[in-house]
C-alpha atoms as a PDB file:
ATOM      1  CA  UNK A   1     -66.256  43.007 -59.369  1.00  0.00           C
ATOM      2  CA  UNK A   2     -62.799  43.770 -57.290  1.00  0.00           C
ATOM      3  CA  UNK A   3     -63.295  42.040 -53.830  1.00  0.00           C
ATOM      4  CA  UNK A   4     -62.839  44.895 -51.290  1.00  0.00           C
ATOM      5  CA  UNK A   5     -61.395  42.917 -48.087  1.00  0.00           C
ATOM      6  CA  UNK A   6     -62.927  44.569 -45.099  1.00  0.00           C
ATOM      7  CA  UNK A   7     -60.043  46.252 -42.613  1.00  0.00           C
ATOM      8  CA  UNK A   8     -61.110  44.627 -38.935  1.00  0.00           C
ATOM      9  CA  UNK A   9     -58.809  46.784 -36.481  1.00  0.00           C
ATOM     10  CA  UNK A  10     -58.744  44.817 -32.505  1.00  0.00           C
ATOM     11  CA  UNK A  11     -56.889  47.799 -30.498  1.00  0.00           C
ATOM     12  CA  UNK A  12     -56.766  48.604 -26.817  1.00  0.00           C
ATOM     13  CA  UNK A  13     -55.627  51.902 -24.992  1.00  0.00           C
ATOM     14  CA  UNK A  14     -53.946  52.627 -21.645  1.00  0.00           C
ATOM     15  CA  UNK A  15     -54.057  55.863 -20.009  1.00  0.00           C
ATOM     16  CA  UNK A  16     -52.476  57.610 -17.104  1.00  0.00           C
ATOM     17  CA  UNK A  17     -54.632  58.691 -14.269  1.00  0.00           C
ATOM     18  CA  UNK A  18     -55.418  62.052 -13.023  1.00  0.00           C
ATOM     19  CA  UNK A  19     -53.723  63.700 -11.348  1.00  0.00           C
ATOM     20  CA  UNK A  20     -55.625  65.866  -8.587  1.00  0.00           C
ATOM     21  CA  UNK A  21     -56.124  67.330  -5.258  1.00  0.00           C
ATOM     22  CA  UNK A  22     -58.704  65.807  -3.038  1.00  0.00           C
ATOM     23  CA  UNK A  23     -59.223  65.412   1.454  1.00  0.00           C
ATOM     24  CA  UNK A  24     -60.155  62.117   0.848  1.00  0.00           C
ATOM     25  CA  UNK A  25     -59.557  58.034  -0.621  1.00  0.00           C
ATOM     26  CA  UNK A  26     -63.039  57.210  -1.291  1.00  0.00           C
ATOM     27  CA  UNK A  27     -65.929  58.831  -3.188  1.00  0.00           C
ATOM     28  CA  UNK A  28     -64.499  61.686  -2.300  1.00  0.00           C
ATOM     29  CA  UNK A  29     -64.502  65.281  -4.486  1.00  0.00           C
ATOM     30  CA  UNK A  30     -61.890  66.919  -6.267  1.00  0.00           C
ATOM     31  CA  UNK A  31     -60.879  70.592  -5.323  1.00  0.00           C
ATOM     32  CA  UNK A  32     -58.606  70.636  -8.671  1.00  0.00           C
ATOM     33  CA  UNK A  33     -56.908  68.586 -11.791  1.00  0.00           C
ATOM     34  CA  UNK A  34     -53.140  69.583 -12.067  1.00  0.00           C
ATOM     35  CA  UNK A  35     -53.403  67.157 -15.270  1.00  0.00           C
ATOM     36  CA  UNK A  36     -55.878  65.252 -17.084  1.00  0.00           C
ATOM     37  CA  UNK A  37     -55.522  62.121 -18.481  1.00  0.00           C
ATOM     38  CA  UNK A  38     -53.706  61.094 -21.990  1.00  0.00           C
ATOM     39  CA  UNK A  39     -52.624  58.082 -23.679  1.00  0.00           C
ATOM     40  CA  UNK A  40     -50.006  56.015 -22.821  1.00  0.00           C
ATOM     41  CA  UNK A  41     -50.255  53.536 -25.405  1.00  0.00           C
ATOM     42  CA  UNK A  42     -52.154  51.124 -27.163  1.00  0.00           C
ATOM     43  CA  UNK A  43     -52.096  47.863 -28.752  1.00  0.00           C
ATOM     44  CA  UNK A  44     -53.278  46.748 -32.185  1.00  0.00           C
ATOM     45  CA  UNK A  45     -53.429  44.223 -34.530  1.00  0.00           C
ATOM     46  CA  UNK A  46     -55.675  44.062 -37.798  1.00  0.00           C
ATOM     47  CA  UNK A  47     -57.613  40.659 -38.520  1.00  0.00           C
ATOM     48  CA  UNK A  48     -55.638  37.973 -40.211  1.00  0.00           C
ATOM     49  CA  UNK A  49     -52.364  39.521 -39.557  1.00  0.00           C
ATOM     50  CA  UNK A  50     -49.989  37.351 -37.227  1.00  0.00           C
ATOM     51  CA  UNK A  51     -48.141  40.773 -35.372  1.00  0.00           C
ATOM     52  CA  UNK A  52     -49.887  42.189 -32.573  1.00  0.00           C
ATOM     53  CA  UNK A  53     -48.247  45.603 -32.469  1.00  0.00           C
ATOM     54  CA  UNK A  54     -47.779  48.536 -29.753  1.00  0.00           C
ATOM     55  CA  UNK A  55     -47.072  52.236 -29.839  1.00  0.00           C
ATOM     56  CA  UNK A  56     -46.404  54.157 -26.888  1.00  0.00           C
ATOM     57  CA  UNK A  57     -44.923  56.917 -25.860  1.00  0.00           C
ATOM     58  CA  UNK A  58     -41.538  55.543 -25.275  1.00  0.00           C
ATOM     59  CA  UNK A  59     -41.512  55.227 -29.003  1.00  0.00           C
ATOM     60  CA  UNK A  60     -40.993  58.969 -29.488  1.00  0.00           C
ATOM     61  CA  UNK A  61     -37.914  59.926 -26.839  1.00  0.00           C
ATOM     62  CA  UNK A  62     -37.425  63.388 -27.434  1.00  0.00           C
ATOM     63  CA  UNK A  63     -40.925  64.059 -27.120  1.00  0.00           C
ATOM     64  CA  UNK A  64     -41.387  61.896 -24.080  1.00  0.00           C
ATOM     65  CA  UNK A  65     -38.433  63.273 -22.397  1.00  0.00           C
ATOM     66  CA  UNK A  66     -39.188  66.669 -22.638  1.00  0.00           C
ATOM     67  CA  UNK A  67     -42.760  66.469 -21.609  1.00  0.00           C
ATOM     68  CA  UNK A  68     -43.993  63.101 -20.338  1.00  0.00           C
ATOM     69  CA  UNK A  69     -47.480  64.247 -20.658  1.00  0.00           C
ATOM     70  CA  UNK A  70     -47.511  64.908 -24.116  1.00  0.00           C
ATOM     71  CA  UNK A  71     -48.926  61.876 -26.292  1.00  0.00           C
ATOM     72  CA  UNK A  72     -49.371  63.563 -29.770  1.00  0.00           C
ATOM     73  CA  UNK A  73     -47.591  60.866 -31.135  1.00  0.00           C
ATOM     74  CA  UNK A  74     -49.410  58.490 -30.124  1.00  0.00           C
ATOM     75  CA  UNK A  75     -52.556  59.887 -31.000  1.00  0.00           C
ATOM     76  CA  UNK A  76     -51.104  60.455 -34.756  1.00  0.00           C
ATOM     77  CA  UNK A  77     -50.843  57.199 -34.682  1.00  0.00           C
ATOM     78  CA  UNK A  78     -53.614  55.820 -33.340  1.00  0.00           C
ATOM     79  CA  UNK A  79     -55.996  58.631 -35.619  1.00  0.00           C
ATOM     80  CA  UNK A  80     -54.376  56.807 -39.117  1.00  0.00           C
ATOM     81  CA  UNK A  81     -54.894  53.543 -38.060  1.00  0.00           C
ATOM     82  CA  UNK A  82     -58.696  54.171 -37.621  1.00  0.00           C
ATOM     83  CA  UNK A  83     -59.023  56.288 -40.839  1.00  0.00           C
ATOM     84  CA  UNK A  84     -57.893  53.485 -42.483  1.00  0.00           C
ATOM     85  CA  UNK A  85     -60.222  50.789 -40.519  1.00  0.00           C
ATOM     86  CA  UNK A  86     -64.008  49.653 -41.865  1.00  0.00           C
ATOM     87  CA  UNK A  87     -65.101  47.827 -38.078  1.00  0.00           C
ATOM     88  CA  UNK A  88     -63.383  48.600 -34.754  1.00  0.00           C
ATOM     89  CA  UNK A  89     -63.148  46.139 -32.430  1.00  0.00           C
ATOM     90  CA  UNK A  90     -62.333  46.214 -28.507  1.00  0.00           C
ATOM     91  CA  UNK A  91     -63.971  45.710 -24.915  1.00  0.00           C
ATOM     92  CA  UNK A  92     -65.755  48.320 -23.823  1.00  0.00           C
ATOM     93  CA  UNK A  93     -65.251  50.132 -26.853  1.00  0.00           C
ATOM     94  CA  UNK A  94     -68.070  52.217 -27.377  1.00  0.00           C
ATOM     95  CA  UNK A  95     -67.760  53.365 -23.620  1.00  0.00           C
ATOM     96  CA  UNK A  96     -63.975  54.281 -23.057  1.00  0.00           C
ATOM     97  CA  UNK A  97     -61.709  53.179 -25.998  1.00  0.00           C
ATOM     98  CA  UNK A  98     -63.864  55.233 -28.835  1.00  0.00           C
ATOM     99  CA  UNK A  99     -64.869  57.826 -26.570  1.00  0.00           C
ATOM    100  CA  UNK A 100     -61.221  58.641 -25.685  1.00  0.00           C
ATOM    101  CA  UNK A 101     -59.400  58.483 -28.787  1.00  0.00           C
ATOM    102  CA  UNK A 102     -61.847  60.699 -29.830  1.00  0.00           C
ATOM    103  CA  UNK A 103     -61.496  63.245 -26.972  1.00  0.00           C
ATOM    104  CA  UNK A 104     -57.567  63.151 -27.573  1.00  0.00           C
ATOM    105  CA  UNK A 105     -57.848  63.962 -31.426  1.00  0.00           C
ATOM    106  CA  UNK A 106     -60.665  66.743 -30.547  1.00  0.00           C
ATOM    107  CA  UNK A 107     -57.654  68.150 -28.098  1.00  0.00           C
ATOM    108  CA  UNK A 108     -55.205  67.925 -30.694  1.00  0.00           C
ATOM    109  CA  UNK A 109     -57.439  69.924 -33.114  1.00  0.00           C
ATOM    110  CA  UNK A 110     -57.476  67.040 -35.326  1.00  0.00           C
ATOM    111  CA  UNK A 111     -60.606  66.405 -37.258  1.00  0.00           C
ATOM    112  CA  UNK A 112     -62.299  63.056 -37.329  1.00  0.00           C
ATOM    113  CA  UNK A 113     -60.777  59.972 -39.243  1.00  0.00           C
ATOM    114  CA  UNK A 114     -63.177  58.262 -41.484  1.00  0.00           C
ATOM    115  CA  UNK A 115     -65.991  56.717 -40.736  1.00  0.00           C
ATOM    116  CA  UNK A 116     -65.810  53.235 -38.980  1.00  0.00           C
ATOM    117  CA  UNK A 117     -68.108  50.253 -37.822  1.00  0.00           C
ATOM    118  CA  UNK A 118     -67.672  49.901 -34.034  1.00  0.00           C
ATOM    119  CA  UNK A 119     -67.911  45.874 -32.335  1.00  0.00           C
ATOM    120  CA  UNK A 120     -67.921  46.249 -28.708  1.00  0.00           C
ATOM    121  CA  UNK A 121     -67.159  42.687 -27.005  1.00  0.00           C
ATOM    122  CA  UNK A 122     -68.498  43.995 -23.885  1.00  0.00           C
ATOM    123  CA  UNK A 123     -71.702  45.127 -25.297  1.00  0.00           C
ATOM    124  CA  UNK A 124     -72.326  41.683 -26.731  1.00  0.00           C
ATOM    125  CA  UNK A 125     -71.452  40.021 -24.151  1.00  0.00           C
ATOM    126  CA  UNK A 126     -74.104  41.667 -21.293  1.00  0.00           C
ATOM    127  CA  UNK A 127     -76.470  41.174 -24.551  1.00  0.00           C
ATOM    128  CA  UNK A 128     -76.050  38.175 -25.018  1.00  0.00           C
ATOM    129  CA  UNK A 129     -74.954  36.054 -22.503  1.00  0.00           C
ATOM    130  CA  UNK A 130     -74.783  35.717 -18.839  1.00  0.00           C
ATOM    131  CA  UNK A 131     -71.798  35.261 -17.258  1.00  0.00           C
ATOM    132  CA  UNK A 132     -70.550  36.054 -13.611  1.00  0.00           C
ATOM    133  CA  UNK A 133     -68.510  38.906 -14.969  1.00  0.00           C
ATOM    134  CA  UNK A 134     -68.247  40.380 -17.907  1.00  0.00           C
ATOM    135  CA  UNK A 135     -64.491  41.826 -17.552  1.00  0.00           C
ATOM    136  CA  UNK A 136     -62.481  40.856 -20.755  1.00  0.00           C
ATOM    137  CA  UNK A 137     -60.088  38.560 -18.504  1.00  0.00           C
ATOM    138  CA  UNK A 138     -63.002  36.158 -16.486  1.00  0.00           C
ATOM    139  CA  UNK A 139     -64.692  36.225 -19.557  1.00  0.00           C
ATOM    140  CA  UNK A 140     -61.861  34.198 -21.274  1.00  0.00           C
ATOM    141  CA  UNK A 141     -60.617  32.588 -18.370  1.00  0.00           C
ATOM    142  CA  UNK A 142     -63.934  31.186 -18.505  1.00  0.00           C
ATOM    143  CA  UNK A 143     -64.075  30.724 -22.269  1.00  0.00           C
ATOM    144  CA  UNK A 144     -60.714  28.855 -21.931  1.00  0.00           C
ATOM    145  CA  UNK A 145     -59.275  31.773 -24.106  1.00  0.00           C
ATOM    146  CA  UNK A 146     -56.637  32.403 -22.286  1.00  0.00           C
ATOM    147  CA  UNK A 147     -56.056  35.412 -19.215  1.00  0.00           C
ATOM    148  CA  UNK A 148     -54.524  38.517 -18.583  1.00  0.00           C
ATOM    149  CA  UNK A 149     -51.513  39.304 -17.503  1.00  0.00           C
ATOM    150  CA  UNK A 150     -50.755  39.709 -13.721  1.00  0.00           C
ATOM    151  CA  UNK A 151     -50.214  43.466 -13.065  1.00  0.00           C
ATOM    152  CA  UNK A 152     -51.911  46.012 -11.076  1.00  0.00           C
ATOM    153  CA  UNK A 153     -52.682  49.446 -12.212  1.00  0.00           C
ATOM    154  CA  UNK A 154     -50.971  51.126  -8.766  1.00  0.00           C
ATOM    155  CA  UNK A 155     -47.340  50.756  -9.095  1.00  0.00           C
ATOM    156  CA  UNK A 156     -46.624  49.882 -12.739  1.00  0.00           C
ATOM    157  CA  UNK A 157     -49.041  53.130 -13.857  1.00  0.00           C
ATOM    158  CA  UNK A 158     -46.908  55.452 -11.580  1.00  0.00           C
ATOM    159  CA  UNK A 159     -43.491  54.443 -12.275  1.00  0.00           C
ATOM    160  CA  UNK A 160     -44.388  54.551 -16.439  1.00  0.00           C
ATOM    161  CA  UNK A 161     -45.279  58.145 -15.849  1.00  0.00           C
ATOM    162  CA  UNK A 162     -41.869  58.699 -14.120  1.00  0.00           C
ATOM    163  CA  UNK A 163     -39.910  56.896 -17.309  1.00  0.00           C
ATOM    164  CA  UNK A 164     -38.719  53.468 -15.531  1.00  0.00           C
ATOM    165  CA  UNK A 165     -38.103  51.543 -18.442  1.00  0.00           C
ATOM    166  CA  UNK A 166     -38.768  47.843 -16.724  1.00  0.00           C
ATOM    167  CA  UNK A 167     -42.741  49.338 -16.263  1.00  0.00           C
ATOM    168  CA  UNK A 168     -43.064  50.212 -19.872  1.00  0.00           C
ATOM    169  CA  UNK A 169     -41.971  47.074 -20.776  1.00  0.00           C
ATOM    170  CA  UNK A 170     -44.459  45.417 -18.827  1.00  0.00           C
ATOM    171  CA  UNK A 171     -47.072  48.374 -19.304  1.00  0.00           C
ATOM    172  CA  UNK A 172     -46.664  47.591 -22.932  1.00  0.00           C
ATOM    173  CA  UNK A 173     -46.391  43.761 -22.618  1.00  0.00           C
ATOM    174  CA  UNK A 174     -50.332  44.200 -20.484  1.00  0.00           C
ATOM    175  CA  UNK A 175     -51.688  45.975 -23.819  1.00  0.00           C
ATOM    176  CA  UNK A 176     -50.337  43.741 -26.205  1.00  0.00           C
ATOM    177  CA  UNK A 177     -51.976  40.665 -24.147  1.00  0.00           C
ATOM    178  CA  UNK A 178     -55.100  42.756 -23.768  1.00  0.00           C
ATOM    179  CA  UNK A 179     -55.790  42.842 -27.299  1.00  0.00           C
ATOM    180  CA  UNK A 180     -54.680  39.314 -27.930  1.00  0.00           C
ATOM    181  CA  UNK A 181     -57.408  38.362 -26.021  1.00  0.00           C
ATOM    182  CA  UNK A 182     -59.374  40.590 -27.337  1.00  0.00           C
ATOM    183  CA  UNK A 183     -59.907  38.801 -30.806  1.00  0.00           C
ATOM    184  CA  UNK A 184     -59.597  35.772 -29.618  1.00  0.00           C
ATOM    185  CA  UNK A 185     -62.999  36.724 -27.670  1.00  0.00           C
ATOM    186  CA  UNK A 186     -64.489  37.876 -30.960  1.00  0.00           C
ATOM    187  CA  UNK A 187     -63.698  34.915 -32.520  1.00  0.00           C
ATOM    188  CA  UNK A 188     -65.720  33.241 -29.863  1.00  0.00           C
ATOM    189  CA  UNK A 189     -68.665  35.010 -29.642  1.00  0.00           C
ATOM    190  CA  UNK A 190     -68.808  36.060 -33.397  1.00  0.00           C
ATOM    191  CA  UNK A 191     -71.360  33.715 -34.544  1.00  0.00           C
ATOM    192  CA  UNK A 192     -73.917  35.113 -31.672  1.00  0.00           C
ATOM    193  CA  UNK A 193     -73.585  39.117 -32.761  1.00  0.00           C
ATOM    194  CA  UNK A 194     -77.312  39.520 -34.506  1.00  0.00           C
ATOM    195  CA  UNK A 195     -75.839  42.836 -35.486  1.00  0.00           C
ATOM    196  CA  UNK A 196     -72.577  42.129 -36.803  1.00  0.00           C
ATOM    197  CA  UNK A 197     -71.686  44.502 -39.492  1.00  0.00           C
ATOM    198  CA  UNK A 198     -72.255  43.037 -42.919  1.00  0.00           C
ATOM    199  CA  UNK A 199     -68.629  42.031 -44.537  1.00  0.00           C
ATOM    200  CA  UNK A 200     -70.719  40.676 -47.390  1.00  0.00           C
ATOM    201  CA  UNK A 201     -71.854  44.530 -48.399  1.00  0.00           C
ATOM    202  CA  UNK A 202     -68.449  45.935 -47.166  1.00  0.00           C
ATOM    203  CA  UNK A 203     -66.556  43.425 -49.529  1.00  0.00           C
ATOM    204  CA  UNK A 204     -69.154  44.183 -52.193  1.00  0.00           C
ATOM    205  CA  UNK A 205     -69.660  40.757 -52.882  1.00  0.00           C
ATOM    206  CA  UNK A 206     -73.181  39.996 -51.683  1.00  0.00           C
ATOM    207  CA  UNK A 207     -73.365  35.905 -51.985  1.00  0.00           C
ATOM    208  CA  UNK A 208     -70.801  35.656 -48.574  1.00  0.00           C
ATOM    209  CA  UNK A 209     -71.028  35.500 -44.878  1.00  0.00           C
ATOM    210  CA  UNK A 210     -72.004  38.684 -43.547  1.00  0.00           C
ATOM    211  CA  UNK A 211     -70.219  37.666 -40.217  1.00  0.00           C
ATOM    212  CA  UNK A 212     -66.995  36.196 -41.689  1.00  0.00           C
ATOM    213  CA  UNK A 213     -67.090  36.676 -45.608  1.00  0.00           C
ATOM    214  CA  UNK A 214     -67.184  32.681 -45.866  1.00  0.00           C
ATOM    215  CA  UNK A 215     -68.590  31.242 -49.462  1.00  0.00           C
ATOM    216  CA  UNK A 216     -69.588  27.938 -48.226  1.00  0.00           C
ATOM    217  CA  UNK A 217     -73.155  27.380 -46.124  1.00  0.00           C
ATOM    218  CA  UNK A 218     -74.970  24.984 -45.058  1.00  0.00           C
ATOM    219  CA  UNK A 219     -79.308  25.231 -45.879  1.00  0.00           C
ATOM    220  CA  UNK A 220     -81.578  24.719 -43.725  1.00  0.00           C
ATOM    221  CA  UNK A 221     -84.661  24.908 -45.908  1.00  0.00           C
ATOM    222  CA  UNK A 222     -86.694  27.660 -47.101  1.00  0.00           C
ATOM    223  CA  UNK A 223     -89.171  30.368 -45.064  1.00  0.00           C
ATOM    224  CA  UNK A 224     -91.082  32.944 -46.629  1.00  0.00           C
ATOM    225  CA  UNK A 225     -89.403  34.682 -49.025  1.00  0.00           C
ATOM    226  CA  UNK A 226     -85.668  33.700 -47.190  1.00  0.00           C
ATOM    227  CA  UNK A 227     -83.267  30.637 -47.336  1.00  0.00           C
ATOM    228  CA  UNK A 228     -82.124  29.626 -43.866  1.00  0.00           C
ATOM    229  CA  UNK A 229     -78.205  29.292 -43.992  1.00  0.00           C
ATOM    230  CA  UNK A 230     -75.186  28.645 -41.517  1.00  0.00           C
ATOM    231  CA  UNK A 231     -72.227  29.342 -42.233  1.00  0.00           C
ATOM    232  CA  UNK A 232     -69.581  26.330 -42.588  1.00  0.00           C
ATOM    233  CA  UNK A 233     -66.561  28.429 -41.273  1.00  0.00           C
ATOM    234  CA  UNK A 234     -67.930  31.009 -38.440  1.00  0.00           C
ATOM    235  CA  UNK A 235     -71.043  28.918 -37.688  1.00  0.00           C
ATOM    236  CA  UNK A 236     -73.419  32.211 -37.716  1.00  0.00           C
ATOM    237  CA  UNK A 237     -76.683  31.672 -39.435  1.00  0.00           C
ATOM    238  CA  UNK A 238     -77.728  34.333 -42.319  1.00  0.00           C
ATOM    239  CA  UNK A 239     -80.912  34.469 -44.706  1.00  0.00           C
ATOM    240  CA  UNK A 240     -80.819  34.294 -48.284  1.00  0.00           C
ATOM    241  CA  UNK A 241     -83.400  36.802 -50.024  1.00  0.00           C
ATOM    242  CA  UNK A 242     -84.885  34.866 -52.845  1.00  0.00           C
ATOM    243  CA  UNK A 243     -87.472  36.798 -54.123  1.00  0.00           C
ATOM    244  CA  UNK A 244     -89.291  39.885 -54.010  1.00  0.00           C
ATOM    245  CA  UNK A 245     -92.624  41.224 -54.942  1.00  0.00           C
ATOM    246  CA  UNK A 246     -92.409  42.053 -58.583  1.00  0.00           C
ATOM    247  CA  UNK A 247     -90.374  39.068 -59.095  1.00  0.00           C
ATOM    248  CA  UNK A 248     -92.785  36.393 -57.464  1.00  0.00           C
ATOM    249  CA  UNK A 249     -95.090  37.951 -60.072  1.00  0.00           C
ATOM    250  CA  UNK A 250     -92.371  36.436 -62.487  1.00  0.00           C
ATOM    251  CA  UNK A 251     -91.533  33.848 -61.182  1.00  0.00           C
ATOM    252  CA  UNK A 252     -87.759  35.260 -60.869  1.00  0.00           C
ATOM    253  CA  UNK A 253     -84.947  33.915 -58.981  1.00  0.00           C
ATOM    254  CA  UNK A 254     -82.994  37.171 -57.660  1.00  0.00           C
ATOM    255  CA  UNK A 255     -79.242  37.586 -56.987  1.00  0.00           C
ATOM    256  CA  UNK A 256     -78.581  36.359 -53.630  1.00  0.00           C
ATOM    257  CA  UNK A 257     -78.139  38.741 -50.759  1.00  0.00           C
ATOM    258  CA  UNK A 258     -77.043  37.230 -47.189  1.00  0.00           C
ATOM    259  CA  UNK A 259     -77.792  38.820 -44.243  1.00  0.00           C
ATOM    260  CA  UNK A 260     -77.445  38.082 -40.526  1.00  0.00           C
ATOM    261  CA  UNK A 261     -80.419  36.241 -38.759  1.00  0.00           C
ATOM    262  CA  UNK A 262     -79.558  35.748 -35.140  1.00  0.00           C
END
């Protein structure tokens, strides 16, 4: 059987802010949007490669220059890269970075790319664990992962919308880190998602990690109808089906099939 390597995409987005008319600072209402949000950029990088990569909108000039607001570029993009992914990884992914590519390729009339596994660090992380903040830079600050990079959202937003070329630099510098971090994190906290997807069905070959796609376990005796495994490279522990009814009947030793136990 042809081992099908599973495609692990780590991406992050940055988006302008809208822009509005309001009487107030604070928690205040908006009389009317003069322009929504769209996508500045994002950063990417698939598991196992050594390139982190960026596209932004800087990438396309002519486009850029005659309508700064216009990301259809990036959203190309950013819509082939997750056709072509099996899991989707970021922070806070299921509530802003999924959410708003999607948005962006519903407003480009595009259709949806393919199907896709989604890993939210965040998610995990309140799940999981309980830490003073769950922001992706305190979380590995605190993990000793590394942190982000010093820039505030005020001034380096504004002057990308307005083309300064020293702010997309940076701007695209900030994403780049973002999602360096971001699998780093993963890495980390890997061995404690319960409901990682299972590489060892994606990669169709059933006796690996479903966490990692390791071959090499270590047992931890037998319960039930399950072996108790962990695996030697990601250190997540997985169950080994041994039997099932009609075969305990037998007396049959089935193919193994790993799964993820905690």
């Amino acid at each position: 059987m042809e081992n099908k390597k599973a495609r692990i995409l780590f991406f992050d987005e940055e988006v302008s802010p809208i822009l509005a008319w309001t009487y107030g600072l604070w928690q205040t209402n908006v009389i009317k949007v003069e322009e929504h949000s769209h996508m500045f950029c994002f950063s990417y990088k698939w598991l196992e490669d050594k390139d982190i990569k960026c596209i932004s909108q800087i990438d396309f000039p002519a486009r850029f220059k005659a309508d700064p607001n216009d990301d259809t570029d990036v959203i190309k993009a950013l819509w082939s890269l997750l056709d072509e992914a099996d899991i989707v990884v970021g922070h806070n992914a299921r509530g802003f970075d999924v959410k708003v590519a999607m948005g962006r390729f519903l407003v480009k009339g595009m259709t949806p790319p393919s199907p896709f596994k989604t890993i939210d660090t965040l998610t995990v992380a309140r799940s999981r664990f309980k830490f003073a903040s769950n922001r992706l830079g305190e979380l590995c600050k605190e993990l000793n992962i590394g942190d982000k990079s010093e820039e505030t959202h005020s001034d380096l937003w504004y002057d990308c919308m307005h083309g300064n070329k020293e702010s997309w630099d940076k701007m695209i510098t900030y994403c780049k880190n973002d999602t360096y971090l971001l699998e780093q994190l993963y890495l980390k906290i890997r061995p404690y998602i319960f409901n990682h997807p299972n590489l060892a069905v994606i990669s169709q070959h059933p006796d690996t990690c479903p966490k990692c796609g390791h071959d090499h376990f270590k047992s931890y005796g037998i319960r039930g109808l399950y072996r108790r495994l962990r695996c030697k490279k990601c250190g997540g522990w997985l169950r080994e089906r041994l039997f099932d009814k009609d075969a305990i009947k037998n007396e049959e030793l089935l193919r193994p099939t790993y799964v993820n136990e905690g």
